[in-house]
N, C-alpha and C. Protein backbone atom coordinates (compact mmCIF):
# COMPACT_ATOMS: atom_id res chain seq x y z
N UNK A 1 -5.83 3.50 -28.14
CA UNK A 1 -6.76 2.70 -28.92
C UNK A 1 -8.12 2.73 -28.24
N UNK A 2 -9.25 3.17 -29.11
CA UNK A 2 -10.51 2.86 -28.50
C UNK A 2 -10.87 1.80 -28.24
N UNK A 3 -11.75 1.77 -27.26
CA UNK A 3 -12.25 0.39 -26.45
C UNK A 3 -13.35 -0.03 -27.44
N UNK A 4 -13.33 -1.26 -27.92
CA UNK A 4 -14.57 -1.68 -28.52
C UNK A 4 -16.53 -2.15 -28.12
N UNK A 5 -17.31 -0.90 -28.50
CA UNK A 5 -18.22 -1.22 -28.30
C UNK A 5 -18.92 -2.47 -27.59
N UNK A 6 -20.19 -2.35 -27.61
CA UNK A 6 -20.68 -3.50 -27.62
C UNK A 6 -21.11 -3.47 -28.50
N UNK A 7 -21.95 -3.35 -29.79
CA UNK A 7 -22.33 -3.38 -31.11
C UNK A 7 -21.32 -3.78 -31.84
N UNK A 8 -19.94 -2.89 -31.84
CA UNK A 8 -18.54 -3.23 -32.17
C UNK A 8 -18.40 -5.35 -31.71
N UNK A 9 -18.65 -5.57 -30.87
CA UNK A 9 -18.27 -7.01 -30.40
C UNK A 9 -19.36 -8.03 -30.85
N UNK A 10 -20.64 -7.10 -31.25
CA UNK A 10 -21.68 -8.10 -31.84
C UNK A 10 -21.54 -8.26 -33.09
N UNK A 11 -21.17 -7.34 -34.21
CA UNK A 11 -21.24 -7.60 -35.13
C UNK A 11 -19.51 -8.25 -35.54
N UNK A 12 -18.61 -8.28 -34.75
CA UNK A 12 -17.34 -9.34 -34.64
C UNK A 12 -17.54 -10.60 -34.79
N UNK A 13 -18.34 -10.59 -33.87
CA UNK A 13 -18.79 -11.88 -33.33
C UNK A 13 -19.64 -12.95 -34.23
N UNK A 14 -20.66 -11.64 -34.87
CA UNK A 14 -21.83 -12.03 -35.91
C UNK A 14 -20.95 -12.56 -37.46
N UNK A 15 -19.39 -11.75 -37.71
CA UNK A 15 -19.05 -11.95 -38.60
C UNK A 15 -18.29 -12.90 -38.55
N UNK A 16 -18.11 -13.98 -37.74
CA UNK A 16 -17.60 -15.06 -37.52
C UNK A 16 -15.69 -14.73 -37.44
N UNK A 17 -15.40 -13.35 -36.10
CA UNK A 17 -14.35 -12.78 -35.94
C UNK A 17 -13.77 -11.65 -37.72
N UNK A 18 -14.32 -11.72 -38.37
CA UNK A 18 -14.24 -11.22 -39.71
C UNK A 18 -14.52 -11.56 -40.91
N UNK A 19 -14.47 -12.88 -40.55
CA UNK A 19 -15.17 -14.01 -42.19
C UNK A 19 -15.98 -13.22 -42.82
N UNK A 20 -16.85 -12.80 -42.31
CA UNK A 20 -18.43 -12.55 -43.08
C UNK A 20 -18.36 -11.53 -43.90
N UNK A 21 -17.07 -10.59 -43.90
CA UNK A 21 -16.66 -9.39 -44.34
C UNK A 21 -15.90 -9.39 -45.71
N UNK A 22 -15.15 -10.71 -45.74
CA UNK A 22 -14.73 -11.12 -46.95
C UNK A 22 -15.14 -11.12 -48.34
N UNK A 23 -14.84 -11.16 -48.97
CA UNK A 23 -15.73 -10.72 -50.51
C UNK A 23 -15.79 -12.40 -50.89
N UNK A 24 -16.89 -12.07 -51.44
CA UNK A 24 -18.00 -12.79 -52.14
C UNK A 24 -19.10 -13.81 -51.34
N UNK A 25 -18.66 -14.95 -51.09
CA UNK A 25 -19.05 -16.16 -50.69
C UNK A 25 -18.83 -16.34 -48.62
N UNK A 26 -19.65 -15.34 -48.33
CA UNK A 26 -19.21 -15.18 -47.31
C UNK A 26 -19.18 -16.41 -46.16
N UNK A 27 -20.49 -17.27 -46.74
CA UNK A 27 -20.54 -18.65 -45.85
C UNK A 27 -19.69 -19.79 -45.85
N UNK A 28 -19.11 -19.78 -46.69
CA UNK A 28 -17.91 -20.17 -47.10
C UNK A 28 -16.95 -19.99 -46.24
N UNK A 29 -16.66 -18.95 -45.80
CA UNK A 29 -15.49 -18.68 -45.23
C UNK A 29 -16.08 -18.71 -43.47
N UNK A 30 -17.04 -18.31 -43.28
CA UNK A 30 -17.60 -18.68 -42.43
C UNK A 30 -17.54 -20.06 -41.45
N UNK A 31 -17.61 -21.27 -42.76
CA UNK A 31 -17.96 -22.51 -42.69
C UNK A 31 -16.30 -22.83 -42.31
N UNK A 32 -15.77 -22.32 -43.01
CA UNK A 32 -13.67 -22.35 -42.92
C UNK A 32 -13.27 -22.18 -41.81
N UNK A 33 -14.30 -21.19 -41.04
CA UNK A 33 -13.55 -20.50 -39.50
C UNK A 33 -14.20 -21.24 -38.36
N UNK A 34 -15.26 -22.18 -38.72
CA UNK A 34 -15.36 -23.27 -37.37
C UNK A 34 -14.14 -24.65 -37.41
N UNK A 35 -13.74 -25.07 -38.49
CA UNK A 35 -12.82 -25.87 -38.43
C UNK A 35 -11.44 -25.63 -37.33
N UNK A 36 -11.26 -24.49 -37.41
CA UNK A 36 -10.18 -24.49 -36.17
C UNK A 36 -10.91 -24.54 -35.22
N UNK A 37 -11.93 -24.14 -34.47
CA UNK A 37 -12.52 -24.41 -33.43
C UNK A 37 -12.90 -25.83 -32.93
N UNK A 38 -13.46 -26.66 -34.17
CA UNK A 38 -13.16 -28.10 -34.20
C UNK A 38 -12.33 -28.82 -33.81
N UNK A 39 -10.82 -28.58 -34.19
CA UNK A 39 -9.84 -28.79 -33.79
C UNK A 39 -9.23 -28.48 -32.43
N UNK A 40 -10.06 -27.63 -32.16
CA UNK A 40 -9.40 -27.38 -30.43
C UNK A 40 -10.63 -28.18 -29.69
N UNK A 41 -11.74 -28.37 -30.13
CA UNK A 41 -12.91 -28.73 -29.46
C UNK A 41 -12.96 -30.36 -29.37
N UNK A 42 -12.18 -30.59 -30.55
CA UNK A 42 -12.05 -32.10 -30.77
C UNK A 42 -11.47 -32.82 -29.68
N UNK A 43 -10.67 -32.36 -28.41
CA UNK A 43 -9.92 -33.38 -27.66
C UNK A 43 -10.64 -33.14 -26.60
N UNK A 44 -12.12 -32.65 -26.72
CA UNK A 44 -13.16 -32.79 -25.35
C UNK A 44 -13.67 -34.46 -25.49
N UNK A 45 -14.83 -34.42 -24.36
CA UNK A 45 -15.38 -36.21 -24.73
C UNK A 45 -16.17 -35.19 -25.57
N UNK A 46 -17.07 -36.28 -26.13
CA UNK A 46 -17.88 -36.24 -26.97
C UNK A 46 -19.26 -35.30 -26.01
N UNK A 47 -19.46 -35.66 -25.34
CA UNK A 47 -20.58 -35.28 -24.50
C UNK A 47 -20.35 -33.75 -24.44
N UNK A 48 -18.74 -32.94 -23.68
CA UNK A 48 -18.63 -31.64 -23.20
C UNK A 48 -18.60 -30.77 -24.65
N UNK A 49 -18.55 -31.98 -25.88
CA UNK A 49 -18.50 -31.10 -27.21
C UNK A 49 -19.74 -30.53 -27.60
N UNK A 50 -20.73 -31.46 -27.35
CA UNK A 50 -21.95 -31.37 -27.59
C UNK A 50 -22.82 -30.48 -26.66
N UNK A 51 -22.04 -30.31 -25.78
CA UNK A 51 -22.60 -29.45 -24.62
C UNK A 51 -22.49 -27.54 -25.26
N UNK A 52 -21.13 -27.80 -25.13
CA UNK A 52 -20.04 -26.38 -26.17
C UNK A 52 -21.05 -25.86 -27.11
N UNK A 53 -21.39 -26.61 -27.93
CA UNK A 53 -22.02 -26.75 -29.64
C UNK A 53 -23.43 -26.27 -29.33
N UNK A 54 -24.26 -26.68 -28.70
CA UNK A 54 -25.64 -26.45 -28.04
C UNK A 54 -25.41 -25.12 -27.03
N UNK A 55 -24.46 -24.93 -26.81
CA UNK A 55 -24.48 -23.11 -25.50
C UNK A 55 -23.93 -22.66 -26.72
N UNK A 56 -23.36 -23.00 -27.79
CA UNK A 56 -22.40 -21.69 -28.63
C UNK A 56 -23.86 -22.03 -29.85
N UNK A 57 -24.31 -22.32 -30.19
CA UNK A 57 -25.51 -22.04 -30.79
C UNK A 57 -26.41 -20.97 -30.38
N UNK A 58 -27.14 -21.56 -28.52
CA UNK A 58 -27.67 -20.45 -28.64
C UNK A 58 -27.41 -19.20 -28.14
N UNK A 59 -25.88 -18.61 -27.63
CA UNK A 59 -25.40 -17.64 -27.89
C UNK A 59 -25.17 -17.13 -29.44
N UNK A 60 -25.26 -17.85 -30.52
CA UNK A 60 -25.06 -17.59 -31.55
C UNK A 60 -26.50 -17.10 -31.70
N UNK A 61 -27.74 -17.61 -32.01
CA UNK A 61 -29.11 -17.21 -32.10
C UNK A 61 -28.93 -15.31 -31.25
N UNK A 62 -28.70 -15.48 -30.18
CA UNK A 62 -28.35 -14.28 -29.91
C UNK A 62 -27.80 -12.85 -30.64
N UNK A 63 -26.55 -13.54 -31.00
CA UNK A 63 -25.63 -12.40 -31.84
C UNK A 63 -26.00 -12.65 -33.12
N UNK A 64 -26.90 -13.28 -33.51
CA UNK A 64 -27.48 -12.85 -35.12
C UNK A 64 -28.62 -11.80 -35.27
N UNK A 65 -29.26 -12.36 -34.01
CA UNK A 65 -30.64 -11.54 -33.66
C UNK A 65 -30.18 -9.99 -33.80
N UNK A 66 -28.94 -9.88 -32.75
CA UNK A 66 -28.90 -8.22 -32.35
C UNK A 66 -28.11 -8.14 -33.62
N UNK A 67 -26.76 -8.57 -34.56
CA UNK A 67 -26.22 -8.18 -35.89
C UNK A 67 -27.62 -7.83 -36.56
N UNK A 68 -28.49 -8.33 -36.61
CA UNK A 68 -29.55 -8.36 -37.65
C UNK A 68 -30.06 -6.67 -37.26
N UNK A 69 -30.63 -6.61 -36.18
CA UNK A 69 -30.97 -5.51 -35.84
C UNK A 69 -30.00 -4.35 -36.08
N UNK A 70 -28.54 -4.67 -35.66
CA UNK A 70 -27.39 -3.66 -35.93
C UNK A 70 -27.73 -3.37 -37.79
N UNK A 71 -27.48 -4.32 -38.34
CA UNK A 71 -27.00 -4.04 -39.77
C UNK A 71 -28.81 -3.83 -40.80
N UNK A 72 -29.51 -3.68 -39.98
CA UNK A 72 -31.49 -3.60 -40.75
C UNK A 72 -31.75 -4.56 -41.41
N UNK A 73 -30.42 -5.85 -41.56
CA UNK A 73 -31.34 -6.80 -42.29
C UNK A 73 -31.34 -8.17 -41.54
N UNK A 74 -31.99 -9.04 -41.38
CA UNK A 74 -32.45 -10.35 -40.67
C UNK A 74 -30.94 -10.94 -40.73
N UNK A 75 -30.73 -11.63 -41.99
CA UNK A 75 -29.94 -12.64 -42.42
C UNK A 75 -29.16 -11.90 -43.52
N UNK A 76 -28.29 -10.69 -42.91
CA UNK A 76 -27.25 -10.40 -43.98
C UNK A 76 -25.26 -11.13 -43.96
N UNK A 77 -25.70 -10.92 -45.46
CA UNK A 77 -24.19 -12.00 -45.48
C UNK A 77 -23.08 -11.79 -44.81
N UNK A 78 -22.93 -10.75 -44.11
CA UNK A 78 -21.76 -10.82 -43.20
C UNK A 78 -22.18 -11.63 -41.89
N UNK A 79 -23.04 -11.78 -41.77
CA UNK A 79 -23.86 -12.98 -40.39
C UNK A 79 -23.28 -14.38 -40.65
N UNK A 80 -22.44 -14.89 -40.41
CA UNK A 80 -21.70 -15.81 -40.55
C UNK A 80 -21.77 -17.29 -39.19
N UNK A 81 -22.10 -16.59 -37.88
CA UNK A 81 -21.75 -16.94 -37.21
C UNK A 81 -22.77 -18.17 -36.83
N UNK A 82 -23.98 -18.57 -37.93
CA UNK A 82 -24.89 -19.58 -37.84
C UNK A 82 -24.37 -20.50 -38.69
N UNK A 83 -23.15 -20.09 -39.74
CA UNK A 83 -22.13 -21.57 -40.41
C UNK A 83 -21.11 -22.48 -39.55
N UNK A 84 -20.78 -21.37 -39.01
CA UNK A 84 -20.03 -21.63 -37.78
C UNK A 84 -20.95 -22.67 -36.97
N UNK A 85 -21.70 -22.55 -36.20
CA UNK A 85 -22.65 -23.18 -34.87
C UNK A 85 -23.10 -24.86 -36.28
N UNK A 86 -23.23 -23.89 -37.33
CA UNK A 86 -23.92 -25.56 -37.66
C UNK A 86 -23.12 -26.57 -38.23
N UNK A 87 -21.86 -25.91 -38.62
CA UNK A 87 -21.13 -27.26 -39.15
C UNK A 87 -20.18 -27.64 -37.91
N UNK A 88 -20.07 -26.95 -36.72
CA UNK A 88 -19.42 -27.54 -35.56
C UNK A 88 -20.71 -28.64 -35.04
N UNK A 89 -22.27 -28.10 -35.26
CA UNK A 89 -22.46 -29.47 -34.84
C UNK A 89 -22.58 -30.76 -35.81
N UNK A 90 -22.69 -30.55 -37.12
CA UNK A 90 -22.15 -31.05 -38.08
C UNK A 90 -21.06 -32.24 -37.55
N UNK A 91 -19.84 -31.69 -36.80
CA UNK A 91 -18.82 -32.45 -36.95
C UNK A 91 -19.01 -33.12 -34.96
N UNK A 92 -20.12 -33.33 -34.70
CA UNK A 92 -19.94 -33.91 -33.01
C UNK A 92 -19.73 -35.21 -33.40
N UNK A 93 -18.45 -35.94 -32.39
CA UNK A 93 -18.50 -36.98 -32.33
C UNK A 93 -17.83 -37.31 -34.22
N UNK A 94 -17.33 -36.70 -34.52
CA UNK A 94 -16.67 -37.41 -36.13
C UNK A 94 -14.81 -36.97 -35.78
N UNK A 95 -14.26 -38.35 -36.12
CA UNK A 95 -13.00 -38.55 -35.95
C UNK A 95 -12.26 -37.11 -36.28
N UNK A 96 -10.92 -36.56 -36.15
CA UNK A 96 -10.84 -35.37 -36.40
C UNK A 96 -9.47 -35.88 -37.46
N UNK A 97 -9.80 -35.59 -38.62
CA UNK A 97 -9.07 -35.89 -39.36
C UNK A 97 -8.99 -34.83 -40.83
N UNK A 98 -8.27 -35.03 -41.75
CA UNK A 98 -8.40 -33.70 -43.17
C UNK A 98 -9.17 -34.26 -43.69
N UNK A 99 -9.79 -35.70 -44.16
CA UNK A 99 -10.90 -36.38 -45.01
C UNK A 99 -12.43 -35.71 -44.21
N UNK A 100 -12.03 -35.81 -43.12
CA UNK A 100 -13.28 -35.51 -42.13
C UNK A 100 -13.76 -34.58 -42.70
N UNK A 101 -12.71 -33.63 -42.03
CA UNK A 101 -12.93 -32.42 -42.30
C UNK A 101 -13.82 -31.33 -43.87
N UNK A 102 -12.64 -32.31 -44.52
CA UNK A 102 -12.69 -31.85 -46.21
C UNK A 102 -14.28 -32.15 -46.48
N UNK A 103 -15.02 -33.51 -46.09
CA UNK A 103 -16.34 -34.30 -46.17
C UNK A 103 -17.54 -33.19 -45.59
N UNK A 104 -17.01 -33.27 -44.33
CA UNK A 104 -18.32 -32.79 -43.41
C UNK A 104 -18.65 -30.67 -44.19
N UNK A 105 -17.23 -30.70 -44.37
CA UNK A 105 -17.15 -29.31 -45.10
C UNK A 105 -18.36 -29.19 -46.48
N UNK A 106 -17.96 -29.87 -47.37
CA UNK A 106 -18.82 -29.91 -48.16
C UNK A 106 -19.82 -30.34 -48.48
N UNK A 107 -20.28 -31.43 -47.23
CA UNK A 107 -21.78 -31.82 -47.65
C UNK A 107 -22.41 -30.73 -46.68
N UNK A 108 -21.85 -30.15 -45.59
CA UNK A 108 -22.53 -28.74 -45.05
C UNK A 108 -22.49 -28.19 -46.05
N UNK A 109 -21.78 -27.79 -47.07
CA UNK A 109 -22.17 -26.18 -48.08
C UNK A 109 -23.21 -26.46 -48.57
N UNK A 110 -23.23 -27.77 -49.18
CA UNK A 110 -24.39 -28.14 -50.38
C UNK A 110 -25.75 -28.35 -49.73
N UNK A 111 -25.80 -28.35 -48.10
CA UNK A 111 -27.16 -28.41 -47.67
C UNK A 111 -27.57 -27.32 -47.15
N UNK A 112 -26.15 -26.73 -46.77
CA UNK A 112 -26.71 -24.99 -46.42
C UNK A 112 -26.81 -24.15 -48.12
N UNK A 113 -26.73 -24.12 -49.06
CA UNK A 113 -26.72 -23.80 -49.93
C UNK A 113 -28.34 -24.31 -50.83
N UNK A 114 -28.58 -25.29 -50.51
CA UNK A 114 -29.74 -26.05 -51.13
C UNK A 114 -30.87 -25.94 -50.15
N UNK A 115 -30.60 -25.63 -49.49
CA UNK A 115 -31.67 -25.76 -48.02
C UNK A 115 -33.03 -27.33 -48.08
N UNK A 116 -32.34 -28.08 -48.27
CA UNK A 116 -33.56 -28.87 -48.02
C UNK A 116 -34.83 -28.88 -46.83
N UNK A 117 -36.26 -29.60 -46.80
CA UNK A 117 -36.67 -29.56 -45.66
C UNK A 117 -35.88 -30.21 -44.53
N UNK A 118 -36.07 -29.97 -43.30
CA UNK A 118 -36.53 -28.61 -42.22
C UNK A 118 -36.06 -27.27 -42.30
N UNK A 119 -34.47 -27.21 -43.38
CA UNK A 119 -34.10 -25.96 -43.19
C UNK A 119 -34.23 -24.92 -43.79
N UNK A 120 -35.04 -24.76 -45.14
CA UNK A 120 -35.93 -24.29 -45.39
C UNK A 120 -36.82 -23.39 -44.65
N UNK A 121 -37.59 -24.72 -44.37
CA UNK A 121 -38.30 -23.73 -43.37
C UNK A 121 -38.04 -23.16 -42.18
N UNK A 122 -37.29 -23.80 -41.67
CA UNK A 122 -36.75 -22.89 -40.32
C UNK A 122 -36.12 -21.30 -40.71
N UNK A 123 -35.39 -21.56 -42.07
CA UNK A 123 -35.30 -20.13 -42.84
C UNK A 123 -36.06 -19.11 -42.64
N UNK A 124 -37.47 -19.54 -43.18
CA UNK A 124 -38.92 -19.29 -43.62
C UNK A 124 -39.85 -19.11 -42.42
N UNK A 125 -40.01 -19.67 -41.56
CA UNK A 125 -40.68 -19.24 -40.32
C UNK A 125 -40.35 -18.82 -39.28
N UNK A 126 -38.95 -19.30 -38.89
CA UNK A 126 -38.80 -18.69 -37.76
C UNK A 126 -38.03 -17.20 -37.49
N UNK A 127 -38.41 -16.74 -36.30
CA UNK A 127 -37.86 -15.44 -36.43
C UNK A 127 -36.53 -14.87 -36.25
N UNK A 128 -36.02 -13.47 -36.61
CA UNK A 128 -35.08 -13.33 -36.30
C UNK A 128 -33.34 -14.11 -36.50
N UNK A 129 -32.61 -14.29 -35.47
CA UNK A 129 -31.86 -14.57 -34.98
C UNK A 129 -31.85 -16.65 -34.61
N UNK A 130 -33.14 -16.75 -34.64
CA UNK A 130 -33.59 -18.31 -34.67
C UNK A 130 -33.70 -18.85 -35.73
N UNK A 131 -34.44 -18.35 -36.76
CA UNK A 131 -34.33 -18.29 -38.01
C UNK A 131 -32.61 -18.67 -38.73
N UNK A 132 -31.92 -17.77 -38.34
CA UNK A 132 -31.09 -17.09 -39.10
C UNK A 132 -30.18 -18.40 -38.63
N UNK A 133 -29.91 -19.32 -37.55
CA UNK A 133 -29.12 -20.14 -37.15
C UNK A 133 -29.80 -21.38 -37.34
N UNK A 134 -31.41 -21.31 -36.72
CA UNK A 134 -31.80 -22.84 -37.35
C UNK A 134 -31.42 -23.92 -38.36
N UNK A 135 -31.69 -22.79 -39.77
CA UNK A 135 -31.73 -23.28 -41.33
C UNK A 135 -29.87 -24.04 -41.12
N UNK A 136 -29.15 -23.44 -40.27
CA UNK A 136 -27.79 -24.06 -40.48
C UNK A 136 -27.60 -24.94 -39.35
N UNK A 137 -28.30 -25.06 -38.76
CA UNK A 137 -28.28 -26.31 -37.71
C UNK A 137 -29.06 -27.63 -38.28
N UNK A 138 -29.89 -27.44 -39.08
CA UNK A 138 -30.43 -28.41 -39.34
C UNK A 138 -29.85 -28.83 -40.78
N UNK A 139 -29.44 -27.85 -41.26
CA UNK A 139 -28.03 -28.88 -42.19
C UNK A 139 -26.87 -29.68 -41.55
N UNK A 140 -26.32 -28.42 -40.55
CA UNK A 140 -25.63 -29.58 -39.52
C UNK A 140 -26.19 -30.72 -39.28
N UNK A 141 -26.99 -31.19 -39.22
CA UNK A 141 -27.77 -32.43 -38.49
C UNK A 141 -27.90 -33.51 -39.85
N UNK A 142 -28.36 -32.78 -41.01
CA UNK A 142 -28.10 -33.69 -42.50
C UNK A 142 -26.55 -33.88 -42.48
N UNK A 143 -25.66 -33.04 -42.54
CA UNK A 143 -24.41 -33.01 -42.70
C UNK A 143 -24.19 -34.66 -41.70
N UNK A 144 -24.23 -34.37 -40.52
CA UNK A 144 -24.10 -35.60 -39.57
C UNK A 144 -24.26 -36.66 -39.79
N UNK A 145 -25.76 -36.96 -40.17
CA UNK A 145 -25.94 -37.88 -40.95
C UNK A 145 -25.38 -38.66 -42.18
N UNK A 146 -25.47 -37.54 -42.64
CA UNK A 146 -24.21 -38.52 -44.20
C UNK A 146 -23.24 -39.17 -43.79
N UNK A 147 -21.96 -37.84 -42.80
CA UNK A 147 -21.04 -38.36 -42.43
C UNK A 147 -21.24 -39.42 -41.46
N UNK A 148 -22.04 -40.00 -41.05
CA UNK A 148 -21.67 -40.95 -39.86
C UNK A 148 -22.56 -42.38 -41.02
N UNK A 149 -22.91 -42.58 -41.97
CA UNK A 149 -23.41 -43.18 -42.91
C UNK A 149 -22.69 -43.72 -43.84
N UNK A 150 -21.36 -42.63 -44.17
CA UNK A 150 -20.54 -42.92 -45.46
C UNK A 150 -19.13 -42.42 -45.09
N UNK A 151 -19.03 -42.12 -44.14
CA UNK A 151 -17.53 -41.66 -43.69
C UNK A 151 -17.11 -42.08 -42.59
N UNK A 152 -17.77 -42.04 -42.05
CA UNK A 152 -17.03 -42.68 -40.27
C UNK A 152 -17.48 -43.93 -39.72
């Protein structure tokens, strides 16, 4: 068996282990494949989660940057791995439960999907790989909000 690249491991990585490759709705599934990570991340304190969430972000900014460069486009839909980073921070500090879960899930789609301001523009101005993870961090951060407002 050949040894896998490093391009090979960025764009793995970028596709959120394969999500992004899936047909159709790739953020979606994207958004599906941080929940188990949640679940293992969930029995840290709150603090070493938030720590995790903030280094796996901006290793994530990273591997979108170079996917982007691998595949010629900025923010192509197999780039998954900024649904991932933003609905794990989405869920810091929220009980770990299937309501949770099911909640924080879908008010992330509808704000990564709608892009309200800041994420919008973080879409829109910033570059690259920063860009490409911002716009879903700062839904994470709306997402948070709701949930700690109307759910937890």
């Amino acid at each position: 068996m050949e040894q896998m690249q490093k391009n090979d491991w960025i764009l793995f990585l970028a596709s959120g282990c394969g999500l992004g490759a899936l047909p159709k709705v790739s953020g979606t599934w994207g958004s599906l494949g941080a929940l188990p990570l949640w679940f293992l991340l969930a029995w840290v304190s709150n603090g070493w989660y938030l720590l995790i969430v903030l280094l796996f972000s901006g290793f994530a900014v990273w591997v979108a940057d170079e996917a982007g460069k691998l595949l010629g486009v900025v923010d192509s839909p197999v780039i998954v791995i900024d649904e991932v980073a933003g609905l794990l921070l989405a869920l810091v500090a929220i009980p770990l439960s299937f309501g949770n879960a099911l909640a924080a899930f879908l008010i992330f789609r509808f704000f990564d999907i709608i892009k309200p301001f800041p994420a919008d523009w973080c879409e829109e101005s910033l570059p690259g790989g920063l860009g490409v993870v911002a716009d879903d961090l700062a839904a994470g951060v709306m997402t948070w909000v709701v949930m700690q407002l109307f759910f937890v």
